[in-house]
C-alpha atoms as a PDB file:
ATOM      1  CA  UNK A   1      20.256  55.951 -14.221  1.00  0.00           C
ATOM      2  CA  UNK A   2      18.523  55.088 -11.168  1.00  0.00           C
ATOM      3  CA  UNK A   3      20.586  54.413  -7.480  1.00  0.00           C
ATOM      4  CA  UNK A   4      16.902  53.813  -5.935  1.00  0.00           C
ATOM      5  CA  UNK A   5      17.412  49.874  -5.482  1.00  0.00           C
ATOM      6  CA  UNK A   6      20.432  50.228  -4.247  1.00  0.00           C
ATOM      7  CA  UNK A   7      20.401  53.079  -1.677  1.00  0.00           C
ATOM      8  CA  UNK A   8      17.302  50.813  -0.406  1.00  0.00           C
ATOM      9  CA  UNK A   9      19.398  47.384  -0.132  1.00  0.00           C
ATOM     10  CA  UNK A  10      22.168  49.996   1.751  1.00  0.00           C
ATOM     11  CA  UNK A  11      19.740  51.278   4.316  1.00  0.00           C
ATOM     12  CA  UNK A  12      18.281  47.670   4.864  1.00  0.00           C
ATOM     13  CA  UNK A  13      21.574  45.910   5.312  1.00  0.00           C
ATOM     14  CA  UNK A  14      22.383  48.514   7.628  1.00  0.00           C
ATOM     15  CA  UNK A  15      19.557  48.761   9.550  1.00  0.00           C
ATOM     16  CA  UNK A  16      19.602  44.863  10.071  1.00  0.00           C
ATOM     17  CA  UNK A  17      23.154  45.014  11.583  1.00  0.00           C
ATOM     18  CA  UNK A  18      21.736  47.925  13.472  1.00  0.00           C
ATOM     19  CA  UNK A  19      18.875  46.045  14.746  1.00  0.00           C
ATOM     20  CA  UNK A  20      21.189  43.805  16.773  1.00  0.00           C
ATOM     21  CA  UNK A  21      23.861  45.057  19.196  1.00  0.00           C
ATOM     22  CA  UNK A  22      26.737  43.424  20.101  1.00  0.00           C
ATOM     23  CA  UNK A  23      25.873  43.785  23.629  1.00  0.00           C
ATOM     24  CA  UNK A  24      23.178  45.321  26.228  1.00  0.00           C
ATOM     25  CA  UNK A  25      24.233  46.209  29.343  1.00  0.00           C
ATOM     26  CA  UNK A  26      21.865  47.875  31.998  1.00  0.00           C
ATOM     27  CA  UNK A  27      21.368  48.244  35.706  1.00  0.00           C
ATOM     28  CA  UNK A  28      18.008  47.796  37.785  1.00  0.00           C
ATOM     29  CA  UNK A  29      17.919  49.485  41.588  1.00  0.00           C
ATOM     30  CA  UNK A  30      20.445  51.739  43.333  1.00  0.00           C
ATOM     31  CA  UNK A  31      23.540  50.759  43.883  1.00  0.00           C
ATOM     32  CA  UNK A  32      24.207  50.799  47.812  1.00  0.00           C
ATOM     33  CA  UNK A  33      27.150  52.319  49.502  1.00  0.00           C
ATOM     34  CA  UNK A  34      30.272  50.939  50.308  1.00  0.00           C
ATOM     35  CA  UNK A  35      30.313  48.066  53.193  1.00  0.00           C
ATOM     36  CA  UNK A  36      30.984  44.763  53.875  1.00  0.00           C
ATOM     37  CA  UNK A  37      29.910  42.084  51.464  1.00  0.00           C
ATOM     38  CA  UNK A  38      29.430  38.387  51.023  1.00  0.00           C
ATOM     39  CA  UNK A  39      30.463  37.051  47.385  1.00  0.00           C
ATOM     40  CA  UNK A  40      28.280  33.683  47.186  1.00  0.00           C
ATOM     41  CA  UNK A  41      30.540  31.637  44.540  1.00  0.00           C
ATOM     42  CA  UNK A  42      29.024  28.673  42.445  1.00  0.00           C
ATOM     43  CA  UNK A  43      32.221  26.427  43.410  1.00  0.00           C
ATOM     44  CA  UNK A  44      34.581  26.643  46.482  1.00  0.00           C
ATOM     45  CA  UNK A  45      36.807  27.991  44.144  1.00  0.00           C
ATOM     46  CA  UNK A  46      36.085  31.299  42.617  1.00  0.00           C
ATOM     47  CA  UNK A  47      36.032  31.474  38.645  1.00  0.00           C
ATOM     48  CA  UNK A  48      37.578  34.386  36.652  1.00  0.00           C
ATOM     49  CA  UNK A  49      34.239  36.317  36.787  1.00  0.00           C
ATOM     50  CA  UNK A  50      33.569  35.938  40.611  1.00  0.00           C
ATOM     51  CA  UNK A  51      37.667  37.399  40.672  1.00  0.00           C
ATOM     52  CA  UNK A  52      36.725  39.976  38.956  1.00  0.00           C
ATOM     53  CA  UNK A  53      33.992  41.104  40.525  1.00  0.00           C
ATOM     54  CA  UNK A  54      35.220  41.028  43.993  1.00  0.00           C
ATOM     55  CA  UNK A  55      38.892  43.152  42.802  1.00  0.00           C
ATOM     56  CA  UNK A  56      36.067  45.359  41.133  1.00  0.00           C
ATOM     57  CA  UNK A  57      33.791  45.650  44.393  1.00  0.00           C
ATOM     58  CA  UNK A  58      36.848  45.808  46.678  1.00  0.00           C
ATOM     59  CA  UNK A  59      38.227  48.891  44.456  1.00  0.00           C
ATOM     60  CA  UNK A  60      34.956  50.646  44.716  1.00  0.00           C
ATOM     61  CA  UNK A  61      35.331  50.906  49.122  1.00  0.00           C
ATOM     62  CA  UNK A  62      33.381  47.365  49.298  1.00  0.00           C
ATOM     63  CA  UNK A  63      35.488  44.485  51.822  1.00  0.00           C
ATOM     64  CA  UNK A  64      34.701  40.802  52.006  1.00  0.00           C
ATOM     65  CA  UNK A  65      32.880  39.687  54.961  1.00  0.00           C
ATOM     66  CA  UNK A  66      31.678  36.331  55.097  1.00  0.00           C
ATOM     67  CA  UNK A  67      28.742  37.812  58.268  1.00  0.00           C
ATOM     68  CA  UNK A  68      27.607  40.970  56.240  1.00  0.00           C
ATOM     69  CA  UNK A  69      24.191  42.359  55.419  1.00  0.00           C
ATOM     70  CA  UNK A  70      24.941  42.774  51.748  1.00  0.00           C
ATOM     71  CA  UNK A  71      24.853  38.864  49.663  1.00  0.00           C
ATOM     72  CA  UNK A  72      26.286  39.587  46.209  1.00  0.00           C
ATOM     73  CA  UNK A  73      26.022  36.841  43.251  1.00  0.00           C
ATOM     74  CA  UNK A  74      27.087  36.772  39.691  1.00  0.00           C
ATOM     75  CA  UNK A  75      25.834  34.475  36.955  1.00  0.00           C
ATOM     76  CA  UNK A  76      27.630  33.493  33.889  1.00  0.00           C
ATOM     77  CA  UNK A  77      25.732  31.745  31.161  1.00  0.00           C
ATOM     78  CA  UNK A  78      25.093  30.806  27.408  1.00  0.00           C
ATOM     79  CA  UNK A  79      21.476  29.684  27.299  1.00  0.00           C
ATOM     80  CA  UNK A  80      21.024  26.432  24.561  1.00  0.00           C
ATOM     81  CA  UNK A  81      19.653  26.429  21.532  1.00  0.00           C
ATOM     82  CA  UNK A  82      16.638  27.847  20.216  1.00  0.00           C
ATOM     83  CA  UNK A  83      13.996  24.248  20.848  1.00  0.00           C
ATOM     84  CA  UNK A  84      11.016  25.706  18.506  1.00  0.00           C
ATOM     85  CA  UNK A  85       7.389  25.170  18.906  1.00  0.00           C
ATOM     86  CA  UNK A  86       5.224  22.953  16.352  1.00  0.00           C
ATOM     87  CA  UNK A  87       1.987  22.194  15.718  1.00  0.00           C
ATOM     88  CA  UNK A  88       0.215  19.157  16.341  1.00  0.00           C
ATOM     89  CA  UNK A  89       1.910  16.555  14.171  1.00  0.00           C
ATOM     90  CA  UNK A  90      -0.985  14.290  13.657  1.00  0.00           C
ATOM     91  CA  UNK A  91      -1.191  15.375   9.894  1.00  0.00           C
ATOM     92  CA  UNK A  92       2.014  17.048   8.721  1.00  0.00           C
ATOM     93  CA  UNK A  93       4.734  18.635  10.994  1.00  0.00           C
ATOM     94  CA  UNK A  94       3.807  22.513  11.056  1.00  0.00           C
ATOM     95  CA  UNK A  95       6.864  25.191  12.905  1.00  0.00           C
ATOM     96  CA  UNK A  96       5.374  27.900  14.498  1.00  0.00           C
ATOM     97  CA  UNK A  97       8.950  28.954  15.429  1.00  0.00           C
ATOM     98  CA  UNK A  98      11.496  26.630  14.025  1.00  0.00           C
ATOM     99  CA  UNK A  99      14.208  25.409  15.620  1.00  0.00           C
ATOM    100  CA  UNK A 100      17.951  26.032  15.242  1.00  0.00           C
ATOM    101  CA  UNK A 101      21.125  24.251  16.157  1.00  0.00           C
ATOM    102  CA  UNK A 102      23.358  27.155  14.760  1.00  0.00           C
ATOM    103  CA  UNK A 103      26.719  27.600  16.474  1.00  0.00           C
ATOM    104  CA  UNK A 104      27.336  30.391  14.507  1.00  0.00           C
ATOM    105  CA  UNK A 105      25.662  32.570  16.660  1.00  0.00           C
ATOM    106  CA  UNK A 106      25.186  32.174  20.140  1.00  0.00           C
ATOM    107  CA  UNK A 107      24.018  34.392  23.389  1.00  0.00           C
ATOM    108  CA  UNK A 108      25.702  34.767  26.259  1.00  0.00           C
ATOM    109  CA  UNK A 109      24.366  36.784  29.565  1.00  0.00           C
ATOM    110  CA  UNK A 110      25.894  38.173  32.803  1.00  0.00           C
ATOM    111  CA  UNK A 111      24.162  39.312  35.621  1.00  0.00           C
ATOM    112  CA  UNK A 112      25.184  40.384  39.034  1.00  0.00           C
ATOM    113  CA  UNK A 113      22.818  40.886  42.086  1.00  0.00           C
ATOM    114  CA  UNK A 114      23.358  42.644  45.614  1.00  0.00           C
ATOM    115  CA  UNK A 115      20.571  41.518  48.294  1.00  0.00           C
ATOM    116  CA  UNK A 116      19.833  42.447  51.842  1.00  0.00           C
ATOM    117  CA  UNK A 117      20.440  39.646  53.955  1.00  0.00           C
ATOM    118  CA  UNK A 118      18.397  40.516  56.494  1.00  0.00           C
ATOM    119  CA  UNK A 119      14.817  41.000  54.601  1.00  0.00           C
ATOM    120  CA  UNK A 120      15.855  38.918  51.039  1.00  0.00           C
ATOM    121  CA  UNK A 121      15.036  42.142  49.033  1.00  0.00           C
ATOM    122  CA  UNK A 122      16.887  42.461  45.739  1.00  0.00           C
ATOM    123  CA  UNK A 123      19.125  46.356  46.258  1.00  0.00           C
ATOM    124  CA  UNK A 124      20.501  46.123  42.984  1.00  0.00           C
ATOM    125  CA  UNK A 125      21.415  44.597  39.700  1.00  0.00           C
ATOM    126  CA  UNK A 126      23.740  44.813  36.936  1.00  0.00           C
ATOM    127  CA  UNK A 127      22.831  42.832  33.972  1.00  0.00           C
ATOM    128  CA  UNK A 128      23.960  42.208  30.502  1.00  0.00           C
ATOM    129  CA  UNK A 129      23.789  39.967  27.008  1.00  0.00           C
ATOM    130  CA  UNK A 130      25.832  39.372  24.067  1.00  0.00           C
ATOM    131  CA  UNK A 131      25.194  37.786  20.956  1.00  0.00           C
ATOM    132  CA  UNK A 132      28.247  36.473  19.149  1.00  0.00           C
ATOM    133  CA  UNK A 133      29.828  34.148  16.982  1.00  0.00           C
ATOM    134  CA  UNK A 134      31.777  31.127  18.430  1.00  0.00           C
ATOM    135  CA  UNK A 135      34.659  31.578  16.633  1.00  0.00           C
ATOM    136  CA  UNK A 136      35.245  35.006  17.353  1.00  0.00           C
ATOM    137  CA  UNK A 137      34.364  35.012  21.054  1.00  0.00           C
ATOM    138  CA  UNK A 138      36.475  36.509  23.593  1.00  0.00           C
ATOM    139  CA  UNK A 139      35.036  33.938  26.511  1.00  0.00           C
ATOM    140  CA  UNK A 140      32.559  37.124  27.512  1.00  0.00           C
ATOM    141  CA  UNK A 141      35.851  39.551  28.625  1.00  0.00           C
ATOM    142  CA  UNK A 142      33.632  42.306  26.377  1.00  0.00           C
ATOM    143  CA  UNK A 143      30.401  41.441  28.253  1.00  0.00           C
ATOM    144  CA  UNK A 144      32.351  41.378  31.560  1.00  0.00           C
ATOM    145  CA  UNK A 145      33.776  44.972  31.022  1.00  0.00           C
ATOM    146  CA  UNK A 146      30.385  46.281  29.836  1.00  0.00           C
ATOM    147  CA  UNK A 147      28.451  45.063  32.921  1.00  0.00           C
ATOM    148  CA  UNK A 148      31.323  45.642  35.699  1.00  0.00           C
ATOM    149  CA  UNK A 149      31.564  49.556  34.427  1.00  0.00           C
ATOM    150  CA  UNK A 150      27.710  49.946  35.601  1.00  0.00           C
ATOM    151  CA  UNK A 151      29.111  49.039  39.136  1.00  0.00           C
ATOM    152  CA  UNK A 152      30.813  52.590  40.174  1.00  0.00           C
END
């Protein structure tokens, strides 16, 4: 009695749910010193995230200041669908990368910037993605956490 084909469908179903993480979170730049900051929100009111951030960057020695050198933004999105790319269809249509319209799985990314106002160099960012399922999402709170513990 043989376990070969099995131990090999083990280690491949494994490795596949291996192969993609729940979520990446990493940092680019050094992260500068407490001082004043200047949260630029998408709307005039702030969403959860932008909250977040600032009780985050205000608990790390950082203060709101709508005239200071440091410009922080934060991004929130869910890029669409995979499109796909095809070949010419003057004979018969040929995917080089098909496309999808799956809900069932779905990306989501956060990133967070901190810029010098005064020469419009990037200091630092904090940046992460998620793939997950629609049904089970938790409206990026997991992502959220992930990135914002980067920020000391």
């Amino acid at each position: 009695m043989t376990f070969r084909p099995l131990l090999l469908f083990l280690v491949a179903a494994l490795s596949a749910c291996a192969s993609h993480p729940a979520i990446i979170a990493a940092e680019a730049g050094r992260m500068p010193d407490p001082r004043g900051y200047w949260l630029v929100a998408a709307q005039p009111e702030r969403s959860r995230v932008e909250a977040a951030l600032a009780a985050k960057l205000e608990t790390s020695g950082f203060s709101a200041d709508e005239k200071a050198s440091l410009i922080v933004q934060v991004s929130l999105s869910e890029p669409p669908a995979k499109t796909g790319l095809a070949l010419d269809q003057s004979v018969e249509l040929q995917w080089l990368l098909p496309p999808t319209r799956s809900k069932s799985k779905r990306t989501r990314r956060l990133v967070v910037t901190m810029t010098d106002s005064a020469t419009g160099k990037e200091i630092y960012r904090a940046y992460g993605s998620e793939v997950f399922r629609e049904k089970k999402s938790d409206d990026g709170e997991a992502l959220q956490t992930s990135v914002f513990a980067l920020i000391p």
